[in-house]
PDB file of N, CA and C in Angstrom:
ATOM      1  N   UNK A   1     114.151 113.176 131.424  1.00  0.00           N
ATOM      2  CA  UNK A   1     112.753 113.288 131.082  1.00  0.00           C
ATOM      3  C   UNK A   1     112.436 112.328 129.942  1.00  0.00           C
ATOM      4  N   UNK A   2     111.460 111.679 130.120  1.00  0.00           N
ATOM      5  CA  UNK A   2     111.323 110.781 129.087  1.00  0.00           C
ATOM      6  C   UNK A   2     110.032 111.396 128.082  1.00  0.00           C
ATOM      7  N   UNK A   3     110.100 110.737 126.580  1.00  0.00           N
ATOM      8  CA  UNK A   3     109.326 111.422 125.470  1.00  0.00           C
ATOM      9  C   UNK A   3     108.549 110.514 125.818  1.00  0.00           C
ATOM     10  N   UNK A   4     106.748 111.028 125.333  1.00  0.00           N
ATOM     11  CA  UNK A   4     105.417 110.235 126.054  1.00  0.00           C
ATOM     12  C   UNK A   4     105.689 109.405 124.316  1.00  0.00           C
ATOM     13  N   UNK A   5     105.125 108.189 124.709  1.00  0.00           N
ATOM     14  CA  UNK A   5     104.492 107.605 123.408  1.00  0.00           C
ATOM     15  C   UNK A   5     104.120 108.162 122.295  1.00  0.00           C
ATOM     16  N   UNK A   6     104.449 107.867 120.899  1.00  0.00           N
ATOM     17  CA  UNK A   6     103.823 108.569 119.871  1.00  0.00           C
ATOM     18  C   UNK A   6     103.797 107.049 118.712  1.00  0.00           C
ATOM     19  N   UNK A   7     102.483 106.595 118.626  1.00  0.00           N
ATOM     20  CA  UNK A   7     101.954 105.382 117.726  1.00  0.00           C
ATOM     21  C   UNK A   7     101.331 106.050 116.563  1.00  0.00           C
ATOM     22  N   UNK A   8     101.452 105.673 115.398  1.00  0.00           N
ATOM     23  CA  UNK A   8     100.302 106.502 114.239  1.00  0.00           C
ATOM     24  C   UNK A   8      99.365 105.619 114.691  1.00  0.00           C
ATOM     25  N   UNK A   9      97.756 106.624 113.722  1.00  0.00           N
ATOM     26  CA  UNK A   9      96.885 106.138 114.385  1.00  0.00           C
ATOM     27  C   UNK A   9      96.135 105.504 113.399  1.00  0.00           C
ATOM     28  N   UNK A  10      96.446 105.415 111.947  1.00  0.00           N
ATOM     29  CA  UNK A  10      95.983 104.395 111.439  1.00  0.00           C
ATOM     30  C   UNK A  10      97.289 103.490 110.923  1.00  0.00           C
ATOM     31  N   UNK A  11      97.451 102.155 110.694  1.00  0.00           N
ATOM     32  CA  UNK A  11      98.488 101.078 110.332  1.00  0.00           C
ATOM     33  C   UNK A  11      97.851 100.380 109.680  1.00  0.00           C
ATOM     34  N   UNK A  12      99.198 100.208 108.438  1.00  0.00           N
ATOM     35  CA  UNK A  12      99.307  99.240 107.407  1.00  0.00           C
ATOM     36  C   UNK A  12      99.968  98.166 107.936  1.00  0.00           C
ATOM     37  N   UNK A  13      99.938  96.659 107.261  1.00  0.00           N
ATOM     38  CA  UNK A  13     101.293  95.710 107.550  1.00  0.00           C
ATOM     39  C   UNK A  13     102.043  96.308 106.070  1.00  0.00           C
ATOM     40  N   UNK A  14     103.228  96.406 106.509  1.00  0.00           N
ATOM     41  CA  UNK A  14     104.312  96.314 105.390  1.00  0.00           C
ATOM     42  C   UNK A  14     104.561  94.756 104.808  1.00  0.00           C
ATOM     43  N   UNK A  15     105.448  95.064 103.678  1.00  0.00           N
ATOM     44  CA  UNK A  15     105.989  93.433 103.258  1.00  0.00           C
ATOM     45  C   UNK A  15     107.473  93.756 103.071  1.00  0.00           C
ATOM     46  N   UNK A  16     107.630  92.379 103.030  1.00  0.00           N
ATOM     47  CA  UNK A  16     109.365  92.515 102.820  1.00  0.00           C
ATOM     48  C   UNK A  16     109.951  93.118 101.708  1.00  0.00           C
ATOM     49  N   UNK A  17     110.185  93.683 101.343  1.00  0.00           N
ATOM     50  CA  UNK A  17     111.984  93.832 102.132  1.00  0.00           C
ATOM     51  C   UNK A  17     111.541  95.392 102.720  1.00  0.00           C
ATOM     52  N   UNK A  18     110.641  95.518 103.696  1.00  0.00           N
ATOM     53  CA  UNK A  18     110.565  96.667 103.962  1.00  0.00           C
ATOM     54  C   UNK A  18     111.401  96.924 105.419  1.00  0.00           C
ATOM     55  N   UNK A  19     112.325  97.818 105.181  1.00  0.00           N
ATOM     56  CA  UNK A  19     113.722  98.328 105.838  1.00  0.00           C
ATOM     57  C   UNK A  19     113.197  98.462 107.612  1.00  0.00           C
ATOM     58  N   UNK A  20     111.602  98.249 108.430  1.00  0.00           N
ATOM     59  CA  UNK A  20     111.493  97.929 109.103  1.00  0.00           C
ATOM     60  C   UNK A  20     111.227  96.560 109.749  1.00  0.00           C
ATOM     61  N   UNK A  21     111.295  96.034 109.034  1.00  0.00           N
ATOM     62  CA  UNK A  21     111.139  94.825 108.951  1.00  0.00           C
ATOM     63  C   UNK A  21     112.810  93.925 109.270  1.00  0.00           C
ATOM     64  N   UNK A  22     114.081  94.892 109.413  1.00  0.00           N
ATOM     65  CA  UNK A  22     115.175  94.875 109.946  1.00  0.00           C
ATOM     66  C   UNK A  22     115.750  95.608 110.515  1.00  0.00           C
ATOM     67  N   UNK A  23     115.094  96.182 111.392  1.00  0.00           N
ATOM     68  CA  UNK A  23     115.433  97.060 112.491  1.00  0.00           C
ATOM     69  C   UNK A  23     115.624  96.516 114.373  1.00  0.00           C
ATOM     70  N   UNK A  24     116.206  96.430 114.695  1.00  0.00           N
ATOM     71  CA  UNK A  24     116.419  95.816 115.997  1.00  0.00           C
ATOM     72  C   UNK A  24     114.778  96.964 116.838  1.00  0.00           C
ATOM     73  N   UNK A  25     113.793  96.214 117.401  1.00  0.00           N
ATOM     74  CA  UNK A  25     112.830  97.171 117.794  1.00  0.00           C
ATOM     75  C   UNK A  25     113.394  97.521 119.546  1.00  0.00           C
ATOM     76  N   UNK A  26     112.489  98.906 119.949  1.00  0.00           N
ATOM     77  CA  UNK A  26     113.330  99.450 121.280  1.00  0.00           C
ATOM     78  C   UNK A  26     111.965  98.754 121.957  1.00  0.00           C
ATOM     79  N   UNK A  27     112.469  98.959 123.666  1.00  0.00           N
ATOM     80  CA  UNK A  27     111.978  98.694 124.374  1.00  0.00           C
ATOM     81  C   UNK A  27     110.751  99.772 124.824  1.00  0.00           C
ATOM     82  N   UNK A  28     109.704  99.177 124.999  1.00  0.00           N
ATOM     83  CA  UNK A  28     108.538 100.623 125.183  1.00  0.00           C
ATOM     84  C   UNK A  28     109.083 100.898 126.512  1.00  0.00           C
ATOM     85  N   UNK A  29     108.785 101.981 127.022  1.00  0.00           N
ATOM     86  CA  UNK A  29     109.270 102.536 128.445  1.00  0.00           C
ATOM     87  C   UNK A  29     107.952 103.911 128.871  1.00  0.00           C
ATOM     88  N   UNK A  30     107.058 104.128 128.287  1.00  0.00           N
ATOM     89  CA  UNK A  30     105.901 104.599 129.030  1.00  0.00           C
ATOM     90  C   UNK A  30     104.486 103.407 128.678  1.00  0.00           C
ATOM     91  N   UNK A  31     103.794 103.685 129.332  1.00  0.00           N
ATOM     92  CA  UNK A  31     102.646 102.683 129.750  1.00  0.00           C
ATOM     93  C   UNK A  31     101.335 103.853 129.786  1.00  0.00           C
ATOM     94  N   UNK A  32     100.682 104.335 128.709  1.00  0.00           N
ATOM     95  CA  UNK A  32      99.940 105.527 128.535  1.00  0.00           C
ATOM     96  C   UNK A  32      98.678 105.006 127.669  1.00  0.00           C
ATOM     97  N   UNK A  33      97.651 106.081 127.719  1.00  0.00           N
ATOM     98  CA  UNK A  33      96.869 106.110 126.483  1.00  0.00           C
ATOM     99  C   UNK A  33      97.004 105.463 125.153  1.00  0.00           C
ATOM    100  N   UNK A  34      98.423 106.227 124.971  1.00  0.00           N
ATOM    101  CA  UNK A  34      98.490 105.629 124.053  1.00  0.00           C
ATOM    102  C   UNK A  34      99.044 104.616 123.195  1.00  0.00           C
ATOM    103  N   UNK A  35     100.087 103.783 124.188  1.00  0.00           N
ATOM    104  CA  UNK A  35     100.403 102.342 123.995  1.00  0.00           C
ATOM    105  C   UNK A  35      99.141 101.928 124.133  1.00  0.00           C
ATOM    106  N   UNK A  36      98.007 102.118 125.016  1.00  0.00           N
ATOM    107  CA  UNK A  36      96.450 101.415 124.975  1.00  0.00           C
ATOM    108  C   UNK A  36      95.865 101.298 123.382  1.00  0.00           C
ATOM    109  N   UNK A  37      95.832 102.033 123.380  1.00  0.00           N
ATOM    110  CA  UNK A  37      95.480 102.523 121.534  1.00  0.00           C
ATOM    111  C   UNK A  37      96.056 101.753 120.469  1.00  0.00           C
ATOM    112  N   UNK A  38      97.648 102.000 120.247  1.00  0.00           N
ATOM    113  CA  UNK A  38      98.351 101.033 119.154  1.00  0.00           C
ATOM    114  C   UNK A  38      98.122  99.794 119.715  1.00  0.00           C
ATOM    115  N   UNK A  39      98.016  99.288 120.818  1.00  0.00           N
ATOM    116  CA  UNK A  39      97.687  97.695 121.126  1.00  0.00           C
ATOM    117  C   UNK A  39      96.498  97.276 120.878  1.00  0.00           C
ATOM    118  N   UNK A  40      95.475  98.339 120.798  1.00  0.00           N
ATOM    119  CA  UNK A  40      94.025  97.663 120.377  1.00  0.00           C
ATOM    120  C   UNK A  40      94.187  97.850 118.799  1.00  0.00           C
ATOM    121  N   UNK A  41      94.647  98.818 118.223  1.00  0.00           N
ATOM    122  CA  UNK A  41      94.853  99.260 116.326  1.00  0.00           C
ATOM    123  C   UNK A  41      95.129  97.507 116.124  1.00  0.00           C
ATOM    124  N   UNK A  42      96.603  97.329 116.809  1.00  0.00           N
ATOM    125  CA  UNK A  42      97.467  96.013 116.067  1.00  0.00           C
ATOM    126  C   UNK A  42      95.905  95.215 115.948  1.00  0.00           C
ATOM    127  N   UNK A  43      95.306  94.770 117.395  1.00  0.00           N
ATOM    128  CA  UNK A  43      94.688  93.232 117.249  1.00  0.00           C
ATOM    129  C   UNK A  43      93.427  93.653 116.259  1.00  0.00           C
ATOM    130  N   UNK A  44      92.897  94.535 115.873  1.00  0.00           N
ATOM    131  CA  UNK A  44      91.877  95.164 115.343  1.00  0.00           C
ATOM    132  C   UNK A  44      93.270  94.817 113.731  1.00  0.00           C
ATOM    133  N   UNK A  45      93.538  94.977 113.862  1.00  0.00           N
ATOM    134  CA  UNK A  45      94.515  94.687 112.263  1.00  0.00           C
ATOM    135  C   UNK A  45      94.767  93.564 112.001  1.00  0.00           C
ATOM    136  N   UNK A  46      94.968  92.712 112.704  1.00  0.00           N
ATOM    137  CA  UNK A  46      95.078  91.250 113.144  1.00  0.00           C
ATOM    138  C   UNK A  46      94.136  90.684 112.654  1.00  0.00           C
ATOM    139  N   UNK A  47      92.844  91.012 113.342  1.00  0.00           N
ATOM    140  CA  UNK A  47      91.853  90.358 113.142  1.00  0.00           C
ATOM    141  C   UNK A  47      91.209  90.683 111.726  1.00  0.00           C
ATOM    142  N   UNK A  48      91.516  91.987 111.075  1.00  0.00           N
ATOM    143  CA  UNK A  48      90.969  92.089 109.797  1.00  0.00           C
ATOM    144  C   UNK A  48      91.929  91.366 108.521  1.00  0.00           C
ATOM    145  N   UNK A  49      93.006  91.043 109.011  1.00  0.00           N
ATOM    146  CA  UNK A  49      93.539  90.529 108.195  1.00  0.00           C
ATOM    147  C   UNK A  49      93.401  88.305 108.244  1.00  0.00           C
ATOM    148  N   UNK A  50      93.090  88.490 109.455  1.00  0.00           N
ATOM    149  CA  UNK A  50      92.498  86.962 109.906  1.00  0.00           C
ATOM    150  C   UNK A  50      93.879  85.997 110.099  1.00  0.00           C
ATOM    151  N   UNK A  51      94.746  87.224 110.482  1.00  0.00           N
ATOM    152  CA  UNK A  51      95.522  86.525 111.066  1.00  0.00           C
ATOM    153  C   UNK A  51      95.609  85.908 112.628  1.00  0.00           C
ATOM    154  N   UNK A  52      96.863  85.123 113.211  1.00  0.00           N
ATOM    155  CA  UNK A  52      96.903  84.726 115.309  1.00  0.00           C
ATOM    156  C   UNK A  52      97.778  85.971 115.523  1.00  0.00           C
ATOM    157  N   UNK A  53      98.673  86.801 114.976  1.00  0.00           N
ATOM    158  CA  UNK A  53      99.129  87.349 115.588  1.00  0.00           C
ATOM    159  C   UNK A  53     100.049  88.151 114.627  1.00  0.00           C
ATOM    160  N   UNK A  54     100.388  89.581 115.363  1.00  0.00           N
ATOM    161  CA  UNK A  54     100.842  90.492 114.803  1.00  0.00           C
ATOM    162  C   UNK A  54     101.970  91.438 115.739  1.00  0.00           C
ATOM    163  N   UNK A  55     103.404  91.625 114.956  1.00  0.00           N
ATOM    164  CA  UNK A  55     103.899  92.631 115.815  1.00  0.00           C
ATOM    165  C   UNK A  55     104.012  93.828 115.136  1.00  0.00           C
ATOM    166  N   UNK A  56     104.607  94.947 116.027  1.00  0.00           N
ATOM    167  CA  UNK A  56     104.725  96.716 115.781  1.00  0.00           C
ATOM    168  C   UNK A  56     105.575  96.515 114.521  1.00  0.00           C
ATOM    169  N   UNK A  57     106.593  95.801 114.659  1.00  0.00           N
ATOM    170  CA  UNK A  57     107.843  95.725 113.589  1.00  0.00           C
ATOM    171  C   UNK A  57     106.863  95.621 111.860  1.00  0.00           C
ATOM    172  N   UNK A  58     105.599  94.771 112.086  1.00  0.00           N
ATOM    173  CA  UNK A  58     105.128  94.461 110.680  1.00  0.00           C
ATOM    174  C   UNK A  58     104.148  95.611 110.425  1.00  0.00           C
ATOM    175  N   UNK A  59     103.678  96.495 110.833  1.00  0.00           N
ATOM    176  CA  UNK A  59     103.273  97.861 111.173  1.00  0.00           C
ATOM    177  C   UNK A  59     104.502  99.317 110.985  1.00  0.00           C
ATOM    178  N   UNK A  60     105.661  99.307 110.697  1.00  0.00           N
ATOM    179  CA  UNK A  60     106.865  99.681 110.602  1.00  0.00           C
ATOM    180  C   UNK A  60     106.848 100.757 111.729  1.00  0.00           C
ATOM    181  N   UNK A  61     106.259 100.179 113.059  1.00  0.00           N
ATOM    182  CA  UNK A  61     106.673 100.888 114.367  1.00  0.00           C
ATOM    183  C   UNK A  61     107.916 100.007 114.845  1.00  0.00           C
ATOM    184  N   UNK A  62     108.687 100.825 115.552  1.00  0.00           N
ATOM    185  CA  UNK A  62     110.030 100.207 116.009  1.00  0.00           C
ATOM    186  C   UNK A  62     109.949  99.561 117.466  1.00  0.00           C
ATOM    187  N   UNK A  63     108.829  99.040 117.928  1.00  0.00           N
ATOM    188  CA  UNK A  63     108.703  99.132 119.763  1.00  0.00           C
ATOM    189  C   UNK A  63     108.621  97.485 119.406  1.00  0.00           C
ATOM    190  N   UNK A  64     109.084  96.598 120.310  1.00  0.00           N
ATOM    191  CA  UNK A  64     109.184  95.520 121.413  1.00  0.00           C
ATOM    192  C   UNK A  64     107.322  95.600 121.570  1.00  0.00           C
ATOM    193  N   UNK A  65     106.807  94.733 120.875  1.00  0.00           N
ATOM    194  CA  UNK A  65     105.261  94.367 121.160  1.00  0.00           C
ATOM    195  C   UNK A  65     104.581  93.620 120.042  1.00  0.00           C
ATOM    196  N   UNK A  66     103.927  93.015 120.653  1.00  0.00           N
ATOM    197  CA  UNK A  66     103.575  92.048 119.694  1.00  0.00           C
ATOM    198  C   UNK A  66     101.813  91.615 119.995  1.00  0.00           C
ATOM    199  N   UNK A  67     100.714  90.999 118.898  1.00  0.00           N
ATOM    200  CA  UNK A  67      99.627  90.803 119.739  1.00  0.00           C
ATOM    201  C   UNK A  67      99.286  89.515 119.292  1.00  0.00           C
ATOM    202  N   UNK A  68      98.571  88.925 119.898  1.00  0.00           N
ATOM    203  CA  UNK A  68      98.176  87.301 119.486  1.00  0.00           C
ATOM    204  C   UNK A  68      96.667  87.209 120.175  1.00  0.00           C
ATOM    205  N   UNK A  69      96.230  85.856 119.169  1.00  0.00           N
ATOM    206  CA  UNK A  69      95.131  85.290 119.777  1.00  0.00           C
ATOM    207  C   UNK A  69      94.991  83.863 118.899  1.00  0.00           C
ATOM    208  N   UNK A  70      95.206  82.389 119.728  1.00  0.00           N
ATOM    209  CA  UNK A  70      95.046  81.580 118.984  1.00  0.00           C
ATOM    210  C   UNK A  70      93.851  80.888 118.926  1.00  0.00           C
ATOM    211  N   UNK A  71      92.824  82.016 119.116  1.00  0.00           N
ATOM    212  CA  UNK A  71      91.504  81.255 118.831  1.00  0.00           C
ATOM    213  C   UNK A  71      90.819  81.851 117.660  1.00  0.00           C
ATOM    214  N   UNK A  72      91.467  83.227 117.101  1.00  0.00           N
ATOM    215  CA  UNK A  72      91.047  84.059 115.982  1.00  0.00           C
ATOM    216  C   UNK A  72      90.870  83.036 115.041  1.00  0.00           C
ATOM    217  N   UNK A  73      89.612  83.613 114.698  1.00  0.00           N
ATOM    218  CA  UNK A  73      88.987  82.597 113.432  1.00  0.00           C
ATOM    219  C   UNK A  73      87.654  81.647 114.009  1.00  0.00           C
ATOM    220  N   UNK A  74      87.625  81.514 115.517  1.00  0.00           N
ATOM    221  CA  UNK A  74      86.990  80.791 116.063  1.00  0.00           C
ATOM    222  C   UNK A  74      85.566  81.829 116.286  1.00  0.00           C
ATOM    223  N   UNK A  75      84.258  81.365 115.768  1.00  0.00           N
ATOM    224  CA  UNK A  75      83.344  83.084 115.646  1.00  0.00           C
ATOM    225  C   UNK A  75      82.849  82.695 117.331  1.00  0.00           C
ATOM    226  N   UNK A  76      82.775  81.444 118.487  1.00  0.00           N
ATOM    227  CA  UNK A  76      82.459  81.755 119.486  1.00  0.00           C
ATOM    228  C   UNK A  76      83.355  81.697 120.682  1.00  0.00           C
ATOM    229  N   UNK A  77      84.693  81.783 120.372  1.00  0.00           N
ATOM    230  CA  UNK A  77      85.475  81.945 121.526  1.00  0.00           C
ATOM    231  C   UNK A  77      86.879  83.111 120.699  1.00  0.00           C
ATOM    232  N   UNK A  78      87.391  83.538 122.065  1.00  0.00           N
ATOM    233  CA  UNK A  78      88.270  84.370 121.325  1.00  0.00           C
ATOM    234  C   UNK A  78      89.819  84.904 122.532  1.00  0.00           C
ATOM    235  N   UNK A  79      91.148  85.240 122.884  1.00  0.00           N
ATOM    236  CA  UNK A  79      91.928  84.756 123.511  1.00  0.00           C
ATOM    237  C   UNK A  79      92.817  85.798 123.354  1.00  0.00           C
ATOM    238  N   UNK A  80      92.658  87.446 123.283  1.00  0.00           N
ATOM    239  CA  UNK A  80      93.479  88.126 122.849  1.00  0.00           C
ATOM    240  C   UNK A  80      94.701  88.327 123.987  1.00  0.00           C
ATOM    241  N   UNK A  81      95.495  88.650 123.610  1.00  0.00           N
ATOM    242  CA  UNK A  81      96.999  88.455 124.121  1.00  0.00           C
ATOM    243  C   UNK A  81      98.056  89.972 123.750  1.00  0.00           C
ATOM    244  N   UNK A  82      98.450  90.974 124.707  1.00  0.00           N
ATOM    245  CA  UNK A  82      99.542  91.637 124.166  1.00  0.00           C
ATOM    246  C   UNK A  82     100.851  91.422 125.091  1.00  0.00           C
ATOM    247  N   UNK A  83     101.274  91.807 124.272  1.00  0.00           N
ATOM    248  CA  UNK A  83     103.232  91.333 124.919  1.00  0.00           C
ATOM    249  C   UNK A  83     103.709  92.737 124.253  1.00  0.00           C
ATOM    250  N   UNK A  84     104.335  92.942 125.351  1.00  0.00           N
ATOM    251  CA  UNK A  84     105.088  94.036 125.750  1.00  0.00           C
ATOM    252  C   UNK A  84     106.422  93.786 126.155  1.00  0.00           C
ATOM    253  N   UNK A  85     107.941  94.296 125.294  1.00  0.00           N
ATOM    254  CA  UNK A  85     108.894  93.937 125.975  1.00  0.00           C
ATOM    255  C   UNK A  85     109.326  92.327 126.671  1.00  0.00           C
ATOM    256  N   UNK A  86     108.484  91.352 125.410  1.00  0.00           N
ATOM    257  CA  UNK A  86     108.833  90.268 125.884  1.00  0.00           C
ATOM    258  C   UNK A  86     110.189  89.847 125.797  1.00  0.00           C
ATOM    259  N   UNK A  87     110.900  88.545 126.836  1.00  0.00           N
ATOM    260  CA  UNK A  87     112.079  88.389 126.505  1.00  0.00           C
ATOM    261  C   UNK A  87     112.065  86.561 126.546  1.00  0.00           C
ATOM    262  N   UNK A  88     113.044  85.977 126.213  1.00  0.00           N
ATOM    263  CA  UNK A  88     112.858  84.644 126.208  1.00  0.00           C
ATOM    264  C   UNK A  88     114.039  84.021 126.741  1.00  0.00           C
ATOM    265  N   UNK A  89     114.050  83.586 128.029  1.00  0.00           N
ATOM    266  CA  UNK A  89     114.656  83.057 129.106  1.00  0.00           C
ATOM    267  C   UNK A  89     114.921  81.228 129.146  1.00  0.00           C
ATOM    268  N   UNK A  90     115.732  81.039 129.310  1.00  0.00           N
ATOM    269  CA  UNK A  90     116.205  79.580 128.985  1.00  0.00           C
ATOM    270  C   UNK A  90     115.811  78.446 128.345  1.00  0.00           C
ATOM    271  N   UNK A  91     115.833  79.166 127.030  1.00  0.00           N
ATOM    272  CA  UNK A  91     115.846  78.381 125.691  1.00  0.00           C
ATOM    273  C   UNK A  91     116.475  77.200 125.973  1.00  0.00           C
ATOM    274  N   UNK A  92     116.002  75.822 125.371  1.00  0.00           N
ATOM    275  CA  UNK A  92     116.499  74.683 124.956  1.00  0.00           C
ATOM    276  C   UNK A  92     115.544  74.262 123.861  1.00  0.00           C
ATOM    277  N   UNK A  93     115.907  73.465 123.057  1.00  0.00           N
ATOM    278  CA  UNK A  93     115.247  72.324 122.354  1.00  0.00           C
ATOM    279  C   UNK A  93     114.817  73.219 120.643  1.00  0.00           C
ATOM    280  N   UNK A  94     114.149  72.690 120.041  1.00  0.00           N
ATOM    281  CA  UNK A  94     113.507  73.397 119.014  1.00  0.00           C
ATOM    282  C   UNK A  94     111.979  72.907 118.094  1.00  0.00           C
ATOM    283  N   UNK A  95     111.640  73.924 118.267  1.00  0.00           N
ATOM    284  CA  UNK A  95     110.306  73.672 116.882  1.00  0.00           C
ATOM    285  C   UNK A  95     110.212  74.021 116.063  1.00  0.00           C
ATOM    286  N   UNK A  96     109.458  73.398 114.926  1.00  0.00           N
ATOM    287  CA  UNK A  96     109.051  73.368 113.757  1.00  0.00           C
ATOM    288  C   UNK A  96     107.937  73.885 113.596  1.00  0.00           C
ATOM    289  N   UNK A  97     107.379  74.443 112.762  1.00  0.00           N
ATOM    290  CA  UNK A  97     106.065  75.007 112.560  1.00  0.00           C
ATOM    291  C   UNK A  97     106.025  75.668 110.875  1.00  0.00           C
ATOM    292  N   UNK A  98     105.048  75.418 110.356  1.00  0.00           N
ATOM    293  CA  UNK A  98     104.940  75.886 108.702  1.00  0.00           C
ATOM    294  C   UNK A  98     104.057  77.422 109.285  1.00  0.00           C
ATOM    295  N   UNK A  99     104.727  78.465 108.548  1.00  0.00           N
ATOM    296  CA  UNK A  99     103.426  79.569 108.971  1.00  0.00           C
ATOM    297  C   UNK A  99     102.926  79.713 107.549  1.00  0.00           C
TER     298      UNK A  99
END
C-alpha cells in the first residue's frame, strides 16, 4: 500500500548549510491533488522570489522535482515547466554557466 502525498502547504527556501539541502531526494510515486498543489506553491515561490527555477530540495521537501521558467521576469510572455523524477541520460561534454 502506498502512503498518499503529504507537501506542507506553505514553503520557505532554506539556505545553506541547511541539512536538506544534502539529502539524496526520493522519487515521487503518487500523482494526486496534492503533488498538483506543491508544484503550483514551488512556481508561485519562484516567481516571488524572481527567480528561473526552483527545486523541493531548496523548500526542505525530500521529492525528485523541480520547477522552471526561462522567461520569468519577462511581464508579456511566460514558460512554466515542472519536472518530476527527472533523470539525465547520456551525458557528454560540459557547461559553464555563472548563476
Amino acid at each position: 500500500m502506498t502512503t498518499p502525498n503529504t507537501f506542507p502547504l506553505t514553503i520557505n527556501v532554506v539556505k545553506y548549510p541547511h541539512p536538506a539541502l544534502r539529502k539524496q531526494s526520493e522519487a515521487v510515486t503518487e500523482f494526486d491533488q496534492n503533488l498538483k498543489d506543491f508544484c503550483q506553491n514551488l512556481l508561485d515561490c519562484m516567481y516571488q522570489s524572481n527567480g528561473v527555477g526552483l527545486a523541493a530540495a531548496q523548500v526542505a521537501v525530500n521529492k525528485r522535482i523541480f520547477v522552471t521558467d526561462h522567461l520569468a521576469g519577462d511581464e508579456n510572455e511566460s514558460a512554466p515547466r515542472i519536472w518530476i523524477n527527472p533523470r539525465l541520460e547520456n551525458t557528454s561534454g560540459e557547461t559553464v554557466y555563472e548563476e
